[in-house]
N, C-alpha and C. Protein backbone atom coordinates (compact mmCIF):
# COMPACT_ATOMS: atom_id res chain seq x y z
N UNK A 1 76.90 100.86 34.22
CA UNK A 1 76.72 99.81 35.21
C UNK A 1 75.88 100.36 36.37
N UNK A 2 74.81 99.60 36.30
CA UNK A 2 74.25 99.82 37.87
C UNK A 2 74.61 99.41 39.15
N UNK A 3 74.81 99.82 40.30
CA UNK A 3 75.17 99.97 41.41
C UNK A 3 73.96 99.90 42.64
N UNK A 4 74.38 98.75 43.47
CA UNK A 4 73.12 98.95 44.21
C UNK A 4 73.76 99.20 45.73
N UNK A 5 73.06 98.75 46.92
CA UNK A 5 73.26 99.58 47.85
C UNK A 5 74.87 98.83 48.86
N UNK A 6 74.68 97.48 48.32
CA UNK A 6 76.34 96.76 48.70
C UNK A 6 77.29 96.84 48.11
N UNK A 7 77.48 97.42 46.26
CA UNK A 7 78.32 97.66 45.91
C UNK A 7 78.82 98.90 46.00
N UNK A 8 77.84 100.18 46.67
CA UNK A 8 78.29 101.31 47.67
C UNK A 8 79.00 101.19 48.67
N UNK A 9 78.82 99.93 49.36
CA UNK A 9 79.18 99.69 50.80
C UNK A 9 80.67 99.20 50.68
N UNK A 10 80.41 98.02 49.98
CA UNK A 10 81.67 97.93 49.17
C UNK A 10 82.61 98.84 48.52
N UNK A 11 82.37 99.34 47.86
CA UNK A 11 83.52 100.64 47.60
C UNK A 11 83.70 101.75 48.85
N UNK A 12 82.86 101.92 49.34
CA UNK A 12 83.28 102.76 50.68
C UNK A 12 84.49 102.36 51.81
N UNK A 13 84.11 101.11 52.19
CA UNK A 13 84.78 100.08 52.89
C UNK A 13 86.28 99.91 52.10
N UNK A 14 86.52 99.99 51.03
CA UNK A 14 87.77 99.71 49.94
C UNK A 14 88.40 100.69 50.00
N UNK A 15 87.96 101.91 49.80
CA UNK A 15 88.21 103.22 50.02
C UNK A 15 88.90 103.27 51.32
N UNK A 16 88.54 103.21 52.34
CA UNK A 16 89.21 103.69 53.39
C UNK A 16 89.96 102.53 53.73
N UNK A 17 89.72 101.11 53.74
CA UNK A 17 91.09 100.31 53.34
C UNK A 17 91.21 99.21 52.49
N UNK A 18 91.74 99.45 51.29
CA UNK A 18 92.01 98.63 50.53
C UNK A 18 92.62 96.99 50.37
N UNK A 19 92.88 96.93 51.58
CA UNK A 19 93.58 95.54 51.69
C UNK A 19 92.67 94.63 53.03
N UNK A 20 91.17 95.11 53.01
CA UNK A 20 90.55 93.99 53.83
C UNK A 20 90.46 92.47 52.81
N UNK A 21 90.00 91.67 53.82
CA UNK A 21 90.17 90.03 52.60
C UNK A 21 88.47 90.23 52.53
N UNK A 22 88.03 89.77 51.65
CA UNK A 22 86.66 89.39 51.22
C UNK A 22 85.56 89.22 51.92
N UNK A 23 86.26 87.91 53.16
CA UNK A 23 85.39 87.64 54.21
C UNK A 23 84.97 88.95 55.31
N UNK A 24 86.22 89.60 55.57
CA UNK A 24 86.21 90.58 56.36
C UNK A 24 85.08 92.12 55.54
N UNK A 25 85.23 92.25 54.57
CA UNK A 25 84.15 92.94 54.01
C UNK A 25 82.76 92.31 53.80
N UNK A 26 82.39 91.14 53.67
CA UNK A 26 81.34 90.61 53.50
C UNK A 26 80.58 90.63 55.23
N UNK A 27 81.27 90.33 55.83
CA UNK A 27 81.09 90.50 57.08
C UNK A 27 80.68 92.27 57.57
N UNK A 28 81.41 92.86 57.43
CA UNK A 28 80.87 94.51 57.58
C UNK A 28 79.27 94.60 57.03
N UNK A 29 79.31 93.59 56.14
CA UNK A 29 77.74 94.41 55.30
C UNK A 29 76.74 93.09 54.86
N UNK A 30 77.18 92.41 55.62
CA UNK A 30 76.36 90.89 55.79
C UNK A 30 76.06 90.13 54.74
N UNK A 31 76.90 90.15 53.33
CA UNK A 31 77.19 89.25 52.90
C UNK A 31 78.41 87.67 53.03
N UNK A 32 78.07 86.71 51.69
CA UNK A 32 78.90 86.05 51.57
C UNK A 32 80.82 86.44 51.67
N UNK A 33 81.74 85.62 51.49
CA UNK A 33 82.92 85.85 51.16
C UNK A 33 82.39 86.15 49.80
N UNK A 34 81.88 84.71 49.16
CA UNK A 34 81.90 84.48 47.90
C UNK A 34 81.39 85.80 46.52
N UNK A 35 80.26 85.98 47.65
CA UNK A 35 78.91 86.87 46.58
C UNK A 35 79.99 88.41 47.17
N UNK A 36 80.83 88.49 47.92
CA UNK A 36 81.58 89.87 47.61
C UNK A 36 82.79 90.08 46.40
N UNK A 37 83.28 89.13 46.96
CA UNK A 37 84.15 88.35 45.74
C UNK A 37 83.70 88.73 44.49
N UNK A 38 82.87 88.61 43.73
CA UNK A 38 82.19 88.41 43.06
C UNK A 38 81.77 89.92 42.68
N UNK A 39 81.22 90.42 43.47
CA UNK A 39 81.07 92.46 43.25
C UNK A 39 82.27 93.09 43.44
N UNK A 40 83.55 92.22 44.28
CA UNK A 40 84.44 93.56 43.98
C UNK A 40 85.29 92.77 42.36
N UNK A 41 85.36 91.69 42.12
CA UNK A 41 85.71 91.50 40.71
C UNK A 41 85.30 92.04 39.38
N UNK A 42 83.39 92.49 40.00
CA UNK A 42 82.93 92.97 38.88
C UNK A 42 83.00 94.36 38.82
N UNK A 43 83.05 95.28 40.13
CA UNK A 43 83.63 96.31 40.17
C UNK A 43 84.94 96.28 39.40
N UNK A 44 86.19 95.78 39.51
CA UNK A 44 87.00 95.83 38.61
C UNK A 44 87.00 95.26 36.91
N UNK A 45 86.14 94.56 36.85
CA UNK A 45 85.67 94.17 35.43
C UNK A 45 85.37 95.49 34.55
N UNK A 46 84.15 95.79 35.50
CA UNK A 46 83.70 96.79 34.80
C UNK A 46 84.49 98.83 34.83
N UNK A 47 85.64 98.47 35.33
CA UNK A 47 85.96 99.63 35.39
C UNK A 47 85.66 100.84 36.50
N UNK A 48 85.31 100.35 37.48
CA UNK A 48 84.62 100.97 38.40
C UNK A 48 85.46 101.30 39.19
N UNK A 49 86.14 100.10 40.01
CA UNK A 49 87.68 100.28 40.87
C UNK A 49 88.51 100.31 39.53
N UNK A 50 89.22 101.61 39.48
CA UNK A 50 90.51 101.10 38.97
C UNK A 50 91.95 100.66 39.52
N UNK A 51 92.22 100.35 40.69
CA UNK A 51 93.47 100.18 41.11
C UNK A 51 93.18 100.17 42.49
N UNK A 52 93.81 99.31 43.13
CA UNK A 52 94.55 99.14 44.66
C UNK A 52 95.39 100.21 44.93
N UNK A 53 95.81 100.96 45.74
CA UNK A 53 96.64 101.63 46.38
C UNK A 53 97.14 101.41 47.46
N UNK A 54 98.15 102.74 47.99
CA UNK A 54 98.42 102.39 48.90
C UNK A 54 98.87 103.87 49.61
N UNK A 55 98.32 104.20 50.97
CA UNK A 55 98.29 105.62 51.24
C UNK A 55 99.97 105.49 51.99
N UNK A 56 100.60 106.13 52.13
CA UNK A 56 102.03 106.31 51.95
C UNK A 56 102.60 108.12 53.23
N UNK A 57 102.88 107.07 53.88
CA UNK A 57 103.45 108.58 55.24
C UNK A 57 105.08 109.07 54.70
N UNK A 58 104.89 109.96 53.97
CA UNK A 58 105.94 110.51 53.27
C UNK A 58 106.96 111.12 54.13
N UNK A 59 106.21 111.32 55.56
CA UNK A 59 106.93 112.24 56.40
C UNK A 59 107.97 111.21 57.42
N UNK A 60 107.35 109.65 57.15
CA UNK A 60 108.41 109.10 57.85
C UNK A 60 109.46 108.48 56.66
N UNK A 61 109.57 108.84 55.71
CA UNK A 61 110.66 109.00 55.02
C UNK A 61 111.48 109.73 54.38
N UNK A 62 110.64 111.12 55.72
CA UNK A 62 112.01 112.29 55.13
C UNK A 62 111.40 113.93 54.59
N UNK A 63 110.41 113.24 54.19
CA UNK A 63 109.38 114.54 53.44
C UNK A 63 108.15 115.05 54.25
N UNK A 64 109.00 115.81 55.01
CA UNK A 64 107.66 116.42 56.07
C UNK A 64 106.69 117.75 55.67
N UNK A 65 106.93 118.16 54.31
CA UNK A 65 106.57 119.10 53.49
C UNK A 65 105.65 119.08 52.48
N UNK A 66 104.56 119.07 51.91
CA UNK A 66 103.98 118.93 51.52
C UNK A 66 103.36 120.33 50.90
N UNK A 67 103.09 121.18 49.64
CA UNK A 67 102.67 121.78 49.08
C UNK A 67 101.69 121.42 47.69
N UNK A 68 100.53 122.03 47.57
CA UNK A 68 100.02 122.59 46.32
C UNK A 68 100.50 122.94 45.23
N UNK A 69 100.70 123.01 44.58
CA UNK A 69 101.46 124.18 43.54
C UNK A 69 100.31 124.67 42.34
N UNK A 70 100.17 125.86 41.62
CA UNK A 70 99.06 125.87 40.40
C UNK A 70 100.34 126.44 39.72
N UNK A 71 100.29 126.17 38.58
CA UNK A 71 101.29 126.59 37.48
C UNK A 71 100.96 127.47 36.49
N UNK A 72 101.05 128.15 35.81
CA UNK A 72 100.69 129.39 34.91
C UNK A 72 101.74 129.07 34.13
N UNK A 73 101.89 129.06 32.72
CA UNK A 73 102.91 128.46 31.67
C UNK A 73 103.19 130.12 30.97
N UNK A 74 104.41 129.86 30.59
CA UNK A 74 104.65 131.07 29.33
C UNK A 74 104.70 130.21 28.15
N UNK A 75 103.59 131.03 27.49
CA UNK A 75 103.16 130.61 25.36
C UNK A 75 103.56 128.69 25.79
N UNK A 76 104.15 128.38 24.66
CA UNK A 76 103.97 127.06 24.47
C UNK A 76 104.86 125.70 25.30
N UNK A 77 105.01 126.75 26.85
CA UNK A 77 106.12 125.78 27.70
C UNK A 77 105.37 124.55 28.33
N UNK A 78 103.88 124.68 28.37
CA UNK A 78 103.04 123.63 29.12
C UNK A 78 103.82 122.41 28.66
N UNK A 79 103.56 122.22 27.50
CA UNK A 79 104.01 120.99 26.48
C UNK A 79 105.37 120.06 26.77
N UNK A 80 106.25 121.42 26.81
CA UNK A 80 107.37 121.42 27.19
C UNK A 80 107.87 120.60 28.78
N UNK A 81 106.97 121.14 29.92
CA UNK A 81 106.52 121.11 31.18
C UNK A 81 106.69 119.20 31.30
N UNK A 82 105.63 119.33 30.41
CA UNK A 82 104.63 117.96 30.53
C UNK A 82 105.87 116.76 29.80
N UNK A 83 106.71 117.05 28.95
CA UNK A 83 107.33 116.46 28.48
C UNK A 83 108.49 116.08 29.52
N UNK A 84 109.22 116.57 30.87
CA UNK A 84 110.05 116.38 31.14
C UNK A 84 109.46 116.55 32.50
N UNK A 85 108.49 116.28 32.77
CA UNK A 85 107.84 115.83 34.25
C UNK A 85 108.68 115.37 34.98
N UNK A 86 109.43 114.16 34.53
CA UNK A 86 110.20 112.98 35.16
C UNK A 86 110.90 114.29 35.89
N UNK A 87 111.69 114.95 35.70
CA UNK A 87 112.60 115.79 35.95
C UNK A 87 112.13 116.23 37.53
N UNK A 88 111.05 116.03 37.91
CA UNK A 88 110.31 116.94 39.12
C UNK A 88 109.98 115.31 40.03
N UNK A 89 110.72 114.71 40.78
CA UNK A 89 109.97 113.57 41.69
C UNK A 89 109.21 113.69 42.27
N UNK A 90 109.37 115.44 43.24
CA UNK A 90 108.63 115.73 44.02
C UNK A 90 107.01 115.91 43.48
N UNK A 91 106.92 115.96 42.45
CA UNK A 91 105.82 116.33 42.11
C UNK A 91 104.68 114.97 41.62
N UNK A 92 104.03 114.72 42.64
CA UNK A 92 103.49 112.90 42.83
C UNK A 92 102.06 113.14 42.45
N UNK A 93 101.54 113.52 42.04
CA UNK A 93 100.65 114.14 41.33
C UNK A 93 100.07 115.51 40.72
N UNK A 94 99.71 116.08 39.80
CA UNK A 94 99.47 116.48 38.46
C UNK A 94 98.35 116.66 38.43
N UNK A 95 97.18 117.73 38.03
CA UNK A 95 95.83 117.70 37.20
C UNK A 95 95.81 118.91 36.25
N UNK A 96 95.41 118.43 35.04
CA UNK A 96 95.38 119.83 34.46
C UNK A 96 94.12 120.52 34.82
N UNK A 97 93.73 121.75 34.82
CA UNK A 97 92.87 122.52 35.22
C UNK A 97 92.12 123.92 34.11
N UNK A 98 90.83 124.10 34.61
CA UNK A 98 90.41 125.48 33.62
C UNK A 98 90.89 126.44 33.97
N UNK A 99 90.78 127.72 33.93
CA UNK A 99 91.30 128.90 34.73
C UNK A 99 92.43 129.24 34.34
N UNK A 100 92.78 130.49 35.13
CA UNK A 100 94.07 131.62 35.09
C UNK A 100 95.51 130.05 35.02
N UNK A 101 95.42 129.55 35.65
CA UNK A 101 96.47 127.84 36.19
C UNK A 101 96.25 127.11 34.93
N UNK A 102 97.07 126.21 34.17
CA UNK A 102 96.98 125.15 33.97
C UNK A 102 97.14 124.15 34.55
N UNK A 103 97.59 124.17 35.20
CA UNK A 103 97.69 122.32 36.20
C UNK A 103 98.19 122.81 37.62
N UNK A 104 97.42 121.72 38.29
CA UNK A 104 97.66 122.05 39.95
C UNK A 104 98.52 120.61 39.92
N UNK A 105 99.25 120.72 41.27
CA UNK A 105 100.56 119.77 41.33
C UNK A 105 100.42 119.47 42.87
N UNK A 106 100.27 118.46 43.32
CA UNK A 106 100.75 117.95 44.73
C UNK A 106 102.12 117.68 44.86
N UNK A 107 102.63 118.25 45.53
CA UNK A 107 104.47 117.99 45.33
C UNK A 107 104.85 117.56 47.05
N UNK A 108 105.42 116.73 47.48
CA UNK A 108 106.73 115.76 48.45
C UNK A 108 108.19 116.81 48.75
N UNK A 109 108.05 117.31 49.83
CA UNK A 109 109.31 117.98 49.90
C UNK A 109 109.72 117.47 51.18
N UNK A 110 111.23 117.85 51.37
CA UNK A 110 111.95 117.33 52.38
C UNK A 110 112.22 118.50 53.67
N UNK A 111 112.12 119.79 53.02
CA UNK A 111 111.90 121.17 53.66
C UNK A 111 111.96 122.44 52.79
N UNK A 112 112.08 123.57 53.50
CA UNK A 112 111.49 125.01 52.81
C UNK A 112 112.60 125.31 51.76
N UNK A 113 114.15 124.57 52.00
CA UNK A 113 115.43 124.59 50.94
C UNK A 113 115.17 123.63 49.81
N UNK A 114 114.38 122.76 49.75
CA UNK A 114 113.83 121.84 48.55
C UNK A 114 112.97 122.40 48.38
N UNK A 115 112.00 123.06 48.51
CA UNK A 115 110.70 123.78 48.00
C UNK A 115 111.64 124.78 47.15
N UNK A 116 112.34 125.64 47.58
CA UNK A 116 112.96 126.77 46.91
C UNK A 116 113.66 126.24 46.23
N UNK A 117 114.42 125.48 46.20
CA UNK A 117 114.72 124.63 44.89
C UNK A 117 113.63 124.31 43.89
N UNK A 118 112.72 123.96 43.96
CA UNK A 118 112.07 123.49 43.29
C UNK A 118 111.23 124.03 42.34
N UNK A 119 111.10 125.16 42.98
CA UNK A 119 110.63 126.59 42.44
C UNK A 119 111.69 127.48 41.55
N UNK A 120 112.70 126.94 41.70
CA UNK A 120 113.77 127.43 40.70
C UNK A 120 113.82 126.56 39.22
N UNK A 121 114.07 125.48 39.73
CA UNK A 121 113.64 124.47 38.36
C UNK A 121 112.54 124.71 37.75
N UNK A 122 111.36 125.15 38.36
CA UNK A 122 109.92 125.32 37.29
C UNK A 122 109.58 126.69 37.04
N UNK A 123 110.64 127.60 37.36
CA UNK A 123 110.33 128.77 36.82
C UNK A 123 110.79 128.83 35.04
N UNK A 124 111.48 128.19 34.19
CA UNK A 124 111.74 128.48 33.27
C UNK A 124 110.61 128.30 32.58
N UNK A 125 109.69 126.98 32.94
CA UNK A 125 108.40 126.75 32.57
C UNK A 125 107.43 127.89 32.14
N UNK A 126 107.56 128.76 33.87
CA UNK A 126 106.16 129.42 34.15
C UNK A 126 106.25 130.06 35.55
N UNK A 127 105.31 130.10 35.98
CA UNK A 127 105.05 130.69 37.11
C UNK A 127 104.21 129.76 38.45
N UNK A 128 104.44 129.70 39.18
CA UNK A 128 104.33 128.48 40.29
C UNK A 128 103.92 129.67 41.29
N UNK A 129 102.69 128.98 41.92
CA UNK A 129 102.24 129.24 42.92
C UNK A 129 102.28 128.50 44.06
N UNK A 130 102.22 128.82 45.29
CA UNK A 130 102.38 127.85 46.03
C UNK A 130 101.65 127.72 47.43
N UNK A 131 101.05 126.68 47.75
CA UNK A 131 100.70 127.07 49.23
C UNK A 131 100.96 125.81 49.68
N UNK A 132 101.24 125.59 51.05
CA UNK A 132 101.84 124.81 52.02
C UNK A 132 100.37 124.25 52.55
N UNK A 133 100.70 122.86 52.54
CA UNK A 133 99.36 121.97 52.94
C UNK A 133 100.07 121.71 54.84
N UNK A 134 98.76 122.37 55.53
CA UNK A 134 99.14 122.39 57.07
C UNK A 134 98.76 120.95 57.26
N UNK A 135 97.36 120.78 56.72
CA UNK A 135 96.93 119.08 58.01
C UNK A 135 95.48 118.20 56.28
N UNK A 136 95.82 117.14 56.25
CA UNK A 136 94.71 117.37 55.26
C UNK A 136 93.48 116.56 56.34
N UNK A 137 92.13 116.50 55.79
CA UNK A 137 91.21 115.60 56.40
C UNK A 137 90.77 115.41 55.38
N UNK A 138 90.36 114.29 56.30
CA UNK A 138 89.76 112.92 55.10
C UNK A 138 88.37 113.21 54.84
N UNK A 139 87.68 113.15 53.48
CA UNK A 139 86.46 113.26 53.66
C UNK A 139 85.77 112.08 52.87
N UNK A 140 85.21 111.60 53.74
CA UNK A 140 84.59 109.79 53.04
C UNK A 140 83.14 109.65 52.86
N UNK A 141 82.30 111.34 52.83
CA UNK A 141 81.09 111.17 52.71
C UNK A 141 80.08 110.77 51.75
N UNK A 142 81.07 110.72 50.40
CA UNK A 142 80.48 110.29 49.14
C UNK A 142 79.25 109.08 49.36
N UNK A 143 80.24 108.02 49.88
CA UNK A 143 79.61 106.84 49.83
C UNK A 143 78.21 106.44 50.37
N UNK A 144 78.27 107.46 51.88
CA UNK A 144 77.55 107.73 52.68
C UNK A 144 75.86 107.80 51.93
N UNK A 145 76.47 108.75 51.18
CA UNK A 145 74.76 109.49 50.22
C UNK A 145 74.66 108.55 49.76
N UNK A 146 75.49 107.80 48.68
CA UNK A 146 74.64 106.69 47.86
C UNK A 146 74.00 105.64 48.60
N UNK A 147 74.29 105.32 49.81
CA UNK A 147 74.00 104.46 50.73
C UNK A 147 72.22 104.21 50.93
């Protein structure tokens, strides 16, 4: 699918908030309601947006902790890992990866006694690394270039 310079604008604008109404984006970039309507439908037609979200302050419900994790598996526990995910809540996203790591993990903690917990449960797996996410920033320059 080709992409021209409003359906950049459009996904940029979506990106940083997903729940403007039509008019209110058509307006940012001087189209119709209608004719946006219309590109962000076909953006989702075609696979382009996949999903609405919703960015989520974890810390005002408790989880002021936030870590990385990269995982290193022993022989055939990945599988194993992957099979009983559910088991880990904290762990709200997942990527598998190349390298020394198989999968890096964004994990939700409540403090440094749930982290160490948590690190007890995934040691039978493997080996867990860990680093503590201080502040993240946003970086929204993608859109910018295609612009």
């Amino acid at each position: 699918m080709a992409l021209d310079e409003y359906d950049y604008k459009i996904l940029q604008i979506l990106n940083e908030n997903s729940r403007l109404s039509y008019a209110e984006i058509g307006r940012k970039i001087s189209l119709s309601q209608s004719a946006t309507k219309e590109r962000v439908l076909n953006l989702v037609e075609n696979g382009v947006i996949k999903q609405f979200s919703v960015d989520i302050d974890f810390t005002k419900l408790g989880y002021g902790l936030k870590v990385v994790m990269s995982l290193k598996f022993k022989n055939d526990e990945f599988k194993t890992f992957l099979n009983n995910l559910s088991r880990f809540p904290e762990i709200i996203s997942c990527k598998r990866i190349t390298g020394e790591y198989c999968l890096v993990a964004e994990c939700i903690l409540a403090d440094s006694s749930h982290l160490e917990n948590l690190i007890d449960r995934l040691i039978p797996y493997g080996i867990p690394t860990t680093s503590v996410q201080l502040s993240e920033v946003k970086v929204d320059h993608f859109f910018k270039r295609m612009i």
